[in-house]
Protein backbone atom coordinates (compact mmCIF):
# COMPACT_ATOMS: atom_id res chain seq x y z
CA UNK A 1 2.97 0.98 -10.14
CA UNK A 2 6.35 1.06 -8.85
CA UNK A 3 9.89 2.50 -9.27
CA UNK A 4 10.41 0.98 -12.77
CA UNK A 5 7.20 2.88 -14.47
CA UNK A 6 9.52 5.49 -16.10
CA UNK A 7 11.53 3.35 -19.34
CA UNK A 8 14.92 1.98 -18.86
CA UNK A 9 14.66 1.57 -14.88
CA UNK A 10 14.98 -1.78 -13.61
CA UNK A 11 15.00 -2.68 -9.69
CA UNK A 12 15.63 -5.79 -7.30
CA UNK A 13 14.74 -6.69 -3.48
CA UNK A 14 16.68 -9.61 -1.70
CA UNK A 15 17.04 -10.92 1.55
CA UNK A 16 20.46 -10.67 1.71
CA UNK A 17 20.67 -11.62 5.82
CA UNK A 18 21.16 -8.15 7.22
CA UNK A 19 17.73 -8.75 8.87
CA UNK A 20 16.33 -12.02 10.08
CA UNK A 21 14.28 -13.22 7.84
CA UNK A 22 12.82 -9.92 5.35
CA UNK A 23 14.09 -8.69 2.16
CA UNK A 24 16.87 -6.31 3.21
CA UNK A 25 18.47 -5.03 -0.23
CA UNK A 26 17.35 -2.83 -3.10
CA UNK A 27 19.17 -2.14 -6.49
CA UNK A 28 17.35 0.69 -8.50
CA UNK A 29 19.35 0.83 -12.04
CA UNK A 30 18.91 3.20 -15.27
CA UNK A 31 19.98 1.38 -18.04
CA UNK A 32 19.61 4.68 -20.19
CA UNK A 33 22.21 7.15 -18.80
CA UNK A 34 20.41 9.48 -16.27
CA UNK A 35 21.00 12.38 -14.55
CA UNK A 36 20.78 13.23 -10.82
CA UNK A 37 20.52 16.02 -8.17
CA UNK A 38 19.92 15.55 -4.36
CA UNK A 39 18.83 17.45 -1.06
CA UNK A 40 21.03 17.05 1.70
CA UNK A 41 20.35 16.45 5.47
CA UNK A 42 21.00 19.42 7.62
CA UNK A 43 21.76 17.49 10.39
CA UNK A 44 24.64 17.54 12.73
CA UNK A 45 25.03 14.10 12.53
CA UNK A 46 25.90 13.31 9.06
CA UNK A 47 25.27 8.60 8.16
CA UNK A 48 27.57 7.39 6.50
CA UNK A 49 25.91 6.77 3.50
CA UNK A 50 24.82 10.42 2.94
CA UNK A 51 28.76 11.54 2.88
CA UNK A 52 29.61 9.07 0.17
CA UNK A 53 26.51 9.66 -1.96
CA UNK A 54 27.71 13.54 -1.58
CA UNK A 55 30.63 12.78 -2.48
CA UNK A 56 30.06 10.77 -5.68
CA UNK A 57 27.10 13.19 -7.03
CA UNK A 58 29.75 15.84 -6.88
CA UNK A 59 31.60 13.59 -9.30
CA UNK A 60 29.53 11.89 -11.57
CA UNK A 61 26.01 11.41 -12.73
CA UNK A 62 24.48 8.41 -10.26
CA UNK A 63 23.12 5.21 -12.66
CA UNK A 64 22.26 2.77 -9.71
CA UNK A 65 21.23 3.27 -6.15
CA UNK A 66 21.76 0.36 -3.58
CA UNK A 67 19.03 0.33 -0.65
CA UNK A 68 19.67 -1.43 2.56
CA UNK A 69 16.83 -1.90 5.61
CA UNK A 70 17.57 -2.70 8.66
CA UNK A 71 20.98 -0.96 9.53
CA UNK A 72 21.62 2.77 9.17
CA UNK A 73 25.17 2.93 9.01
CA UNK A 74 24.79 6.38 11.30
CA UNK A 75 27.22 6.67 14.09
CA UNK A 76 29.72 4.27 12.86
CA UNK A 77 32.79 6.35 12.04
CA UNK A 78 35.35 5.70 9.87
CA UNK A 79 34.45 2.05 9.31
CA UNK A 80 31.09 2.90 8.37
CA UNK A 81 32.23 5.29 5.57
CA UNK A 82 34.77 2.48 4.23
CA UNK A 83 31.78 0.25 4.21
CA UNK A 84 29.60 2.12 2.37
CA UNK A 85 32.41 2.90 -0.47
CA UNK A 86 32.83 -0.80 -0.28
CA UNK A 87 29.25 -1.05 -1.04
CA UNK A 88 29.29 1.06 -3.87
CA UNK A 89 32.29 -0.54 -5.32
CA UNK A 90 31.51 -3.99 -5.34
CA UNK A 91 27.56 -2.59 -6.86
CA UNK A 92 29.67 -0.46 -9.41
CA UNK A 93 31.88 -3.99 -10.16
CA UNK A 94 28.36 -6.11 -10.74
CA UNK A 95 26.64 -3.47 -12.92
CA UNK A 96 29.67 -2.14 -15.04
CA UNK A 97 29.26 1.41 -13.48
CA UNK A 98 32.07 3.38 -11.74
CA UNK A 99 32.23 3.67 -8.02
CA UNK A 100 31.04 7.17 -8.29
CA UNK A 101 28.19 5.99 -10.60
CA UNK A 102 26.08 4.35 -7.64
CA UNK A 103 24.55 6.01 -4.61
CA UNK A 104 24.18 4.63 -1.22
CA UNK A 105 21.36 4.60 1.17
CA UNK A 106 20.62 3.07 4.96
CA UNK A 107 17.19 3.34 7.08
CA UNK A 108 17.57 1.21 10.56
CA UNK A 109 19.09 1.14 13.80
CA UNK A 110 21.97 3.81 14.18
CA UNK A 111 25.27 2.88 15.90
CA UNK A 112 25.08 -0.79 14.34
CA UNK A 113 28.07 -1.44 11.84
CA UNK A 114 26.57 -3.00 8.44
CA UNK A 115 27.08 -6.68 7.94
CA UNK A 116 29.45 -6.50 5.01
CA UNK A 117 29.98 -10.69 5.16
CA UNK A 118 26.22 -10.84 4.19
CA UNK A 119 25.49 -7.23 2.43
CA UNK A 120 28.02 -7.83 -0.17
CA UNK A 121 26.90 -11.37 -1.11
CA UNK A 122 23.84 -10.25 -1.19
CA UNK A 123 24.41 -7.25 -3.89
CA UNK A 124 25.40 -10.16 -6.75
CA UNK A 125 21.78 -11.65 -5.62
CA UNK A 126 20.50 -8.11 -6.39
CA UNK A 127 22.28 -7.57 -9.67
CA UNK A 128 21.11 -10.96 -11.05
CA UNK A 129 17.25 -10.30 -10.09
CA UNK A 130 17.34 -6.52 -11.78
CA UNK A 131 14.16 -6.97 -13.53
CA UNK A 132 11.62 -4.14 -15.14
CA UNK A 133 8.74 -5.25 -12.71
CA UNK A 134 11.55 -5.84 -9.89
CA UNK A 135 9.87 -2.28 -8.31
CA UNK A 136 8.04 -4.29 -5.67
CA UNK A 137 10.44 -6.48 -5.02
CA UNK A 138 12.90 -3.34 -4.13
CA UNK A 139 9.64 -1.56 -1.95
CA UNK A 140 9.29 -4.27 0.47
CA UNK A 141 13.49 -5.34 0.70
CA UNK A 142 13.95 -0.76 2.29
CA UNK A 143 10.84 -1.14 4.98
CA UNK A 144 11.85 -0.80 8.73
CA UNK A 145 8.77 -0.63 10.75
CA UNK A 146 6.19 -0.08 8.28
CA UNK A 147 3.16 -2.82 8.00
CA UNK A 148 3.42 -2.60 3.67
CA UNK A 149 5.53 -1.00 1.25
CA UNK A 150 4.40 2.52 -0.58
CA UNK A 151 3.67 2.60 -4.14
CA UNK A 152 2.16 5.41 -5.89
CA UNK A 153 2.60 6.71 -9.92
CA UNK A 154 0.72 9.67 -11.58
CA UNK A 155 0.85 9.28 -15.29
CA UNK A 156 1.04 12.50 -17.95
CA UNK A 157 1.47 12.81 -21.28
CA UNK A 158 4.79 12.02 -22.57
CA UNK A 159 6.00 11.10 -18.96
CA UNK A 160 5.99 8.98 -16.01
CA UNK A 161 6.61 10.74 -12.19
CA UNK A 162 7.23 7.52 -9.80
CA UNK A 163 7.04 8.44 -5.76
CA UNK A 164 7.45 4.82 -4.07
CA UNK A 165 8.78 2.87 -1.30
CA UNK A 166 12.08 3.02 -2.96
CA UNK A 167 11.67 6.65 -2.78
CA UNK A 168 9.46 7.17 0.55
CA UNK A 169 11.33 5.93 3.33
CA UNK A 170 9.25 5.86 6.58
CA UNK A 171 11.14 6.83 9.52
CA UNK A 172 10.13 5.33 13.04
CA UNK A 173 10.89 7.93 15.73
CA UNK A 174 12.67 5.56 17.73
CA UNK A 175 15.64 6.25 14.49
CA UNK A 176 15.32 10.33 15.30
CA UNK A 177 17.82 12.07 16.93
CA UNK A 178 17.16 15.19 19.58
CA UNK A 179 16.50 18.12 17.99
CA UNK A 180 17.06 16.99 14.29
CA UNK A 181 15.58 13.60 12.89
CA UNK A 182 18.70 11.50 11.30
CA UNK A 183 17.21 10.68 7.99
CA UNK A 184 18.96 8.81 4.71
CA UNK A 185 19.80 12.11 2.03
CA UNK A 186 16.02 12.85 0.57
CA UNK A 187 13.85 15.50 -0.72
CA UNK A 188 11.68 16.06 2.92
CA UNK A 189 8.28 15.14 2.11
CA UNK A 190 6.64 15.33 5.30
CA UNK A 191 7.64 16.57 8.45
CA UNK A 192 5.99 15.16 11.37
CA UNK A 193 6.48 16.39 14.87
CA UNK A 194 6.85 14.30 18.65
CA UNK A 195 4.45 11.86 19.58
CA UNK A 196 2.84 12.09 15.12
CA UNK A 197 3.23 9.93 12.50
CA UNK A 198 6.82 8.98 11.24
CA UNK A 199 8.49 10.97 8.72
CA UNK A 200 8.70 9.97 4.83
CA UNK A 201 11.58 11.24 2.56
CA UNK A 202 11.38 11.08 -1.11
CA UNK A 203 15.08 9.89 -2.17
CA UNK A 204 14.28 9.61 -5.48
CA UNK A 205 11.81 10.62 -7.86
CA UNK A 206 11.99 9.85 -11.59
CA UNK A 207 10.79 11.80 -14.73
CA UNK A 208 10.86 10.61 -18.22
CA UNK A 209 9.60 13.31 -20.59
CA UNK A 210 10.19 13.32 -24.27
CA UNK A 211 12.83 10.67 -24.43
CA UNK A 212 14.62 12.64 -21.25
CA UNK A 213 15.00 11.14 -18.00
CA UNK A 214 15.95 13.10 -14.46
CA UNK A 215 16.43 11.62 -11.47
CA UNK A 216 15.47 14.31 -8.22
């Protein structure tokens, strides 16, 4: 029950040292080529990570995404958009994908820049634990301020539809902006007003149908 329950996915968690002491990194790979489409934030205040993962799905079918908890790479400027390209290039380098190839994502504190001396270490820890039942692994290394990571799968015949931690990212209001919650790009999935329960975005949901695989 996890991110890897459609064929060909594989997925890692690692505590790469972005965070004290918890998991802190995700890889989610397709090793059979995929196909993607995304849902943009509306917000005024645009992370980093959700211009470069624009940017590259405009370019080029995405085969890996790279999760990071604990630092949102929002409100960092121009050194948080060359970090995040950094990001993807040194993922693309370890998995043999183009730079365009991988998607980024960030859920944490805004205004923080990432630690690139310990999150790009940490990415050839990622790419060696890529594993088929690495789904948990990658659910518990994206949590912020949730108690336990988010698994769910529905089954069907011929395919598998995975919704998961690496797909539901639980926002704490204390990472919402006024007027307009800053959330990583996602597929809203519940909207949740002051003083209610934080939001969840699906940023990826996986269906593998008939040999086919999509990635929403």
């Amino acid at each position: 029950m996890s991110v890897t329950a459609a064929r060909s996915f594989v997925a890692s968690g690692v505590h790469a040292g972005i965070r004290y002491s918890r998991p802190d990194l995700a890889i989610v790979r397709s090793a059979a080529p995929a196909v993607g489409a995304a849902m943009w934030s509306r917000n005024r205040v645009q992370a980093a990570c959700l211009q470069v993962s624009r940017e590259h799905m405009e370019l080029a079918e995405p085969q890996a995404v790279v999760v990071n908890s604990g630092v949102a790479n929002s409100a960092t400027g121009e050194r948080g958009k060359l970090d995040a390209l950094a990001t993807a290039a040194e993922a693309g380098r370890l998995l043999d994908l183009d730079l365009e190839q991988v998607l980024v994502l960030s859920t944490g504190v805004i205004g923080v820049p990432l630690p690139m001396d310990r999150l790009l270490p940490g990415l050839r820890a990622a790419a060696d634990a890529l594993d088929p039942e690495g789904g948990a692994d990658a659910a518990g290394a994206i949590m912020t301020t949730d108690t336990r990571p988010k698994q769910a799968v529905a089954t069907g015949p011929g395919f598998a539809e995975e919704l998961e931690e690496i797909a539901l990212i639980l926002h704490d209001r204390a990472h919402d902006l006024r007027d307009g919650r800053q959330t990583p790009p996602g597929l809203p999935f519940r909207q949740s007003s002051a003083g209610e329960a934080p939001d969840a975005r699906i940023t990826a949901c996986v269906r593998h149908k008939g040999g086919q695989q999509a990635r929403f």
